[in-house]
Protein backbone atom coordinates (compact mmCIF):
# COMPACT_ATOMS: atom_id res chain seq x y z
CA UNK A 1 0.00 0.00 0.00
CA UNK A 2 1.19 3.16 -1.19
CA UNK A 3 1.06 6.28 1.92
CA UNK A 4 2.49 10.03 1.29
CA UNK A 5 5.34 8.73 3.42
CA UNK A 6 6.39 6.17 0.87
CA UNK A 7 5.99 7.63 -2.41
CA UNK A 8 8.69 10.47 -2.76
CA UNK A 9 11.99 10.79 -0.94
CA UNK A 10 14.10 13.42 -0.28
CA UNK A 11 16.20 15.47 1.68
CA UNK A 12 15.22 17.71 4.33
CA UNK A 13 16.34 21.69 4.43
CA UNK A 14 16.95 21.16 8.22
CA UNK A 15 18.71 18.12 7.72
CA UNK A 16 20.64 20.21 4.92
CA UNK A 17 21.32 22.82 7.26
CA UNK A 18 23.09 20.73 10.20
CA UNK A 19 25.84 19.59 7.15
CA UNK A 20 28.93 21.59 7.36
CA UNK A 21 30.30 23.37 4.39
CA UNK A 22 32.72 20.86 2.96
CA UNK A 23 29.42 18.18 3.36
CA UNK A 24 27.02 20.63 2.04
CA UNK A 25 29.24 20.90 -1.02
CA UNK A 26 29.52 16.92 -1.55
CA UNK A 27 32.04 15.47 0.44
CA UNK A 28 32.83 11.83 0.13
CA UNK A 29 31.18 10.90 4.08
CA UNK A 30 27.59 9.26 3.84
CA UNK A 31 24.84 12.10 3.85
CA UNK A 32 21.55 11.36 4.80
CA UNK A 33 18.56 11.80 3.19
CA UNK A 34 16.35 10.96 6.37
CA UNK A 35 12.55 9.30 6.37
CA UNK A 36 10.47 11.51 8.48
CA UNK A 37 7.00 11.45 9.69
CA UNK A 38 6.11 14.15 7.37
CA UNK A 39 3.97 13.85 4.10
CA UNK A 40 7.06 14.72 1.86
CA UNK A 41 9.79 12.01 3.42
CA UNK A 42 9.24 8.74 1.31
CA UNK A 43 7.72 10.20 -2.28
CA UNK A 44 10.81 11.49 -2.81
CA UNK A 45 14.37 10.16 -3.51
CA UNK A 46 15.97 9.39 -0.01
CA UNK A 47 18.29 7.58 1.55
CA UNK A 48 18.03 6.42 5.19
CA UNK A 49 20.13 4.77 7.64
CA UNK A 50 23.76 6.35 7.41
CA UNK A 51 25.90 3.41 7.73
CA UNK A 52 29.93 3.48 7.91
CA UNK A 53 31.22 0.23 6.59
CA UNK A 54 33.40 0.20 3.85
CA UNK A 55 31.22 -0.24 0.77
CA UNK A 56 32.24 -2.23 -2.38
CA UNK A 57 34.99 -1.34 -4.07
CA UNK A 58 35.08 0.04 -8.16
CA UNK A 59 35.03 -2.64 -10.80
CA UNK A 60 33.41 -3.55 -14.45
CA UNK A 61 32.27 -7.12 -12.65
CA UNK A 62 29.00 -8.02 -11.21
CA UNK A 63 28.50 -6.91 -7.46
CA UNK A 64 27.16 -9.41 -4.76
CA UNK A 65 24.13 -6.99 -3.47
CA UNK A 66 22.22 -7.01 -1.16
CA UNK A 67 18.41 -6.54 -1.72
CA UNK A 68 15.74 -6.40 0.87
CA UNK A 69 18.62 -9.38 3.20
CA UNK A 70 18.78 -11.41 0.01
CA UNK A 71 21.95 -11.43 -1.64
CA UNK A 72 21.95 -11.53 -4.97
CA UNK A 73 24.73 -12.80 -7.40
CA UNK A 74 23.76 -12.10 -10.78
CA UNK A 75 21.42 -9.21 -12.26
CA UNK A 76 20.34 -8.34 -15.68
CA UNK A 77 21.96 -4.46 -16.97
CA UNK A 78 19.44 -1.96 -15.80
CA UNK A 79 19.88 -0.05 -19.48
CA UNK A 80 19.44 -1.80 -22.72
CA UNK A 81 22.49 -1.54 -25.26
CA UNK A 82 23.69 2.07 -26.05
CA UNK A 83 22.41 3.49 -28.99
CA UNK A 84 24.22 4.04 -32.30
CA UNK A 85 23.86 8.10 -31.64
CA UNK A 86 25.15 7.56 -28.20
CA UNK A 87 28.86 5.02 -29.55
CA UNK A 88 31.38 5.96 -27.22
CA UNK A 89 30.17 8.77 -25.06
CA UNK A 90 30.18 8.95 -21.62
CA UNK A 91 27.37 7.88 -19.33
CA UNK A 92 26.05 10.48 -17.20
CA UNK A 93 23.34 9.38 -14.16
CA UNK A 94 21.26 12.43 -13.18
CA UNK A 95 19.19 12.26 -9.73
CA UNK A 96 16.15 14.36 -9.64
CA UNK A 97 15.49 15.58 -6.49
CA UNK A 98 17.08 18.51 -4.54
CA UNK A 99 19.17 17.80 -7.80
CA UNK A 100 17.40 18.89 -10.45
CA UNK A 101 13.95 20.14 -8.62
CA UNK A 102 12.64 20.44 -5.51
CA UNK A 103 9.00 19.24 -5.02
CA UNK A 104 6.15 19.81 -2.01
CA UNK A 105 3.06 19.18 -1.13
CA UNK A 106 2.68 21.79 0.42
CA UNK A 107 1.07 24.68 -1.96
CA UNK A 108 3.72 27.28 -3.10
CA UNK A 109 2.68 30.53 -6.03
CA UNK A 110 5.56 29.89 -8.18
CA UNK A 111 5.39 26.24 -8.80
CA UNK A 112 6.67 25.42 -12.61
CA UNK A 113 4.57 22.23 -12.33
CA UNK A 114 2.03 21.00 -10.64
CA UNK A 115 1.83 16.53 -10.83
CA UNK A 116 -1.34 15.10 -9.59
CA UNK A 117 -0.51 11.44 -7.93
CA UNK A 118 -2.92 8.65 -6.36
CA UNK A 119 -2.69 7.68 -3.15
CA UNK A 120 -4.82 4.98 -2.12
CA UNK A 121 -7.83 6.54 -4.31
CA UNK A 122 -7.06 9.97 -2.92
CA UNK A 123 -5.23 12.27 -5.51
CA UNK A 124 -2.63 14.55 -3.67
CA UNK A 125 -0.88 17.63 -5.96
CA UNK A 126 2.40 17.82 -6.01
CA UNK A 127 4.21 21.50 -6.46
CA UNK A 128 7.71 21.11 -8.34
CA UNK A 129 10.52 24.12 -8.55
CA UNK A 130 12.67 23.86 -10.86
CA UNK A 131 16.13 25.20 -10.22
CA UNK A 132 17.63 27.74 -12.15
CA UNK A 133 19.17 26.96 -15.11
CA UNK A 134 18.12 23.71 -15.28
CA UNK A 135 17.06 23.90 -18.96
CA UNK A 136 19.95 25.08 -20.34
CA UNK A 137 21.92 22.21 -18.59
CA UNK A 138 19.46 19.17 -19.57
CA UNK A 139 19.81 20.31 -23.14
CA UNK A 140 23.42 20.79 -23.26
CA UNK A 141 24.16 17.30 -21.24
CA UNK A 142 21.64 15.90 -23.68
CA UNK A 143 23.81 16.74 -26.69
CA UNK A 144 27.08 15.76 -25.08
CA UNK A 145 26.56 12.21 -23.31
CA UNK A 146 23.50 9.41 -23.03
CA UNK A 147 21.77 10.87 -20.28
CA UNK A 148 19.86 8.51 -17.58
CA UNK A 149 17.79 9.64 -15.09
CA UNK A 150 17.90 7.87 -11.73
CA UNK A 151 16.12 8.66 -9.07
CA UNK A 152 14.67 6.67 -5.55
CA UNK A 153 11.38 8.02 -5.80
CA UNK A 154 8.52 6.31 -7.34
CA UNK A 155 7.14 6.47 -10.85
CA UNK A 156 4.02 7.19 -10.33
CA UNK A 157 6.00 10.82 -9.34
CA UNK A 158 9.06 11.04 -10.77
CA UNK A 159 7.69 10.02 -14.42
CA UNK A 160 5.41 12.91 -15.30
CA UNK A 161 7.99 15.31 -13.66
CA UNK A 162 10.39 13.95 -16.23
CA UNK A 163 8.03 14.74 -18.99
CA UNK A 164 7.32 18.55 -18.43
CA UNK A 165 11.12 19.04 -17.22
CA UNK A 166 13.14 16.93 -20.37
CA UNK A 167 11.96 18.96 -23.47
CA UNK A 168 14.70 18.00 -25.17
CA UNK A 169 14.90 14.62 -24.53
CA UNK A 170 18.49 14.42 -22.85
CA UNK A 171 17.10 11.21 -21.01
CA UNK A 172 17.24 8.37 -22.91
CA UNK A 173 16.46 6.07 -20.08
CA UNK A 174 14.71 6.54 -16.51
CA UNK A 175 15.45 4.67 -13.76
CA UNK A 176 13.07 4.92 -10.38
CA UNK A 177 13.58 3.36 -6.72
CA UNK A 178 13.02 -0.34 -8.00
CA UNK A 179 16.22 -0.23 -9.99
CA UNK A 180 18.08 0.68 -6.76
CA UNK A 181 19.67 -1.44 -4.28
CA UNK A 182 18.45 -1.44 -1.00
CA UNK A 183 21.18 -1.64 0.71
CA UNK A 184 21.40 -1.94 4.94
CA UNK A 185 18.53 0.54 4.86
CA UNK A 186 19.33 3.16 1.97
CA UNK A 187 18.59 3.23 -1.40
CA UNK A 188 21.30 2.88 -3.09
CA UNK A 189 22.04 3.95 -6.81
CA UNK A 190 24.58 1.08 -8.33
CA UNK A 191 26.27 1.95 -11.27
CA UNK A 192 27.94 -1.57 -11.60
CA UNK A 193 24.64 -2.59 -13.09
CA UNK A 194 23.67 0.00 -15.41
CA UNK A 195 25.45 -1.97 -18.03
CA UNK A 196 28.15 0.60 -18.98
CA UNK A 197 31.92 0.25 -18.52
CA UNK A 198 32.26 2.17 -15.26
CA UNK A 199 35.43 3.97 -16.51
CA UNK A 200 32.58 5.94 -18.63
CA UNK A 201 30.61 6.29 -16.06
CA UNK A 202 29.51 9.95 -13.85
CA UNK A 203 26.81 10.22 -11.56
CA UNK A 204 25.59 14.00 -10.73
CA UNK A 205 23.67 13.96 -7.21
CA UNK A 206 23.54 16.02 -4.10
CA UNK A 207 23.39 12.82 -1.58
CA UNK A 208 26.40 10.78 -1.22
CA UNK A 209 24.84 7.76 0.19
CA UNK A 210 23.03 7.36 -3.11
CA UNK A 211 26.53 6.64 -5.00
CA UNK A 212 28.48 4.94 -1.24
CA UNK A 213 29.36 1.96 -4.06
CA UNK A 214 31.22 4.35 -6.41
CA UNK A 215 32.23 7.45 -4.89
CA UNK A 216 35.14 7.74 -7.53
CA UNK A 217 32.50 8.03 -10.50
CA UNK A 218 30.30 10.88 -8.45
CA UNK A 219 30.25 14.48 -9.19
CA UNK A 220 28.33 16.09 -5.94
CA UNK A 221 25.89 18.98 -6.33
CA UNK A 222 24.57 20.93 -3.51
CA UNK A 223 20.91 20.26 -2.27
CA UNK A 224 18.67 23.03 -3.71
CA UNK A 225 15.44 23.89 -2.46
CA UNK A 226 14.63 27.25 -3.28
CA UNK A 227 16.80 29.53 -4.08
CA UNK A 228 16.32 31.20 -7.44
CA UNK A 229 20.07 32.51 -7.83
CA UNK A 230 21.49 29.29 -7.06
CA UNK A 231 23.93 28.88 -10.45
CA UNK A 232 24.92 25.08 -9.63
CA UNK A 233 23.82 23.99 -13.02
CA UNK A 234 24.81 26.63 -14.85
CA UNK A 235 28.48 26.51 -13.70
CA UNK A 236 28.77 22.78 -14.38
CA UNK A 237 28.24 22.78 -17.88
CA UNK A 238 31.84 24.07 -18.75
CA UNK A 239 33.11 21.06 -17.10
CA UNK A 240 31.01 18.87 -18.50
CA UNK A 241 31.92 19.82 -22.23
CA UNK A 242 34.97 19.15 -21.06
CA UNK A 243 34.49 16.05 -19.82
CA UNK A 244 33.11 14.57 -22.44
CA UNK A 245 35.88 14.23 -24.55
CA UNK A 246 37.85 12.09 -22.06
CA UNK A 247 37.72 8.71 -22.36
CA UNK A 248 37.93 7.81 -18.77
CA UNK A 249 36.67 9.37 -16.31
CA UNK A 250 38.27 8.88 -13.35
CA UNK A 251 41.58 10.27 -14.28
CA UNK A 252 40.05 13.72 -14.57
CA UNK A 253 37.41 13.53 -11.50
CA UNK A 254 40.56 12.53 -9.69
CA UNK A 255 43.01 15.53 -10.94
CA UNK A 256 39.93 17.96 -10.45
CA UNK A 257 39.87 16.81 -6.94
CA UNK A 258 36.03 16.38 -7.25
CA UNK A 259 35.70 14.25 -4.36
């Protein structure tokens, strides 16, 4: 049974505010994104439980995860082959929330969208910002790299934000909370099964936890919530042209000191 609680996960601006600088800007230490009793702590993405062992290391081979206590030892690619437009470019993983957009239930005036979404026969509305300069980057990554979305939250959410907020179709594939690993209570993105050679792999999100596996492929963000002269996005795209025309990745994550 779906509840408000469980639908959409995300992080919290008073969870956001107790980071200090270095973790507000992405350090490589586990962030939270907590579950809360509020409406807004489970539709969106989230992570829960910070946990401090050491998490598995980088490689191209398949991982032994951990879903739900079973342990798993084989799993299908979560993307289907590249496509012939997309030979040899770089795979970039793009979360959605506090990432990309910030979404409430609560009503706000200057919502860009507003998603309807079911809950147990009752239809909630969702309000979604979008933050600044978002357009410009989706198009630009879209032209650069194959572009996935991957986010923890569900579908029935994160879907029809997609579709207002990727005019340009930079996604080529979207991935939701299923395709995660649930891993000693967090939901964790792992890039080992996307398919991809990981060496061409870069995830963009503002929560550490959701990349623990591969910290060496992540490029942090800052958590936005509101703040319309936040230029996160905009900034990145200079790096990213530049990125794309390396043909592996970690070499220049590393030099950039990124993590």
């Amino acid at each position: 049974m779906d509840t408000p609680s469980s639908i959409i996960t995300q992080v919290s601006r008073d969870e956001e505010a107790k980071k200090s600088p270095r973790q507000r800007s992405g350090s490589s230490q586990s962030s939270k994104k907590p579950r809360s009793g509020g409406l807004l702590s489970g539709l969106f993405c989230c992570l829960c439980e910070e946990r401090s062992e050491t998490p598995p290391g980088n490689n191209n081979a398949p991982l032994l995860v951990e879903e739900n206590g079973i342990i798993v030892s084989k799993v299908r690619p979560l993307l289907p082959p590249a496509k012939s437009k997309d030979a040899g470019k770089i795979c970039v993983v793009i979360d959605l929330d506090e990432t990309l957009v910030h979404s409430s239930f609560k009503p706000v005036n200057n919502a860009d969208f507003i998603i309807p979404v079911e809950i147990d026969g009752t239809q909630h509305q969702v309000y979604v910002l979008k933050r600044p300069h978002v357009d410009e980057f989706l198009k630009r990554m879209g032209q650069l790299f194959e572009c996935v979305l991957f986010t923890a939250s569900l579908a029935k959410y994160a879907d029809p934000v997609s579709d207002l907020l990727d005019k340009w179709g930079a996604f080529r594939c979207r991935l939701f909370r299923e395709s995660c690993v649930f891993h000693r209570g967090n939901y964790v993105k792992d890039l080992s099964r996307l398919g991809r050679d990981l060496n061409k792999v870069i995830i963009i999100d503002n929560s550490p936890a959701s990349y623990i596996f591969h910290p060496d492929n992540a490029v942090p963000v800052v958590s936005w919530f509101d703040d319309m002269s936040d230029t996160e996005l905009l900034d990145l795209i200079p790096f990213f042209e530049k990125m794309s025309k390396v043909d592996n990745v970690y070499t220049v994550l590393k030099q950039q000191g990124i993590q």
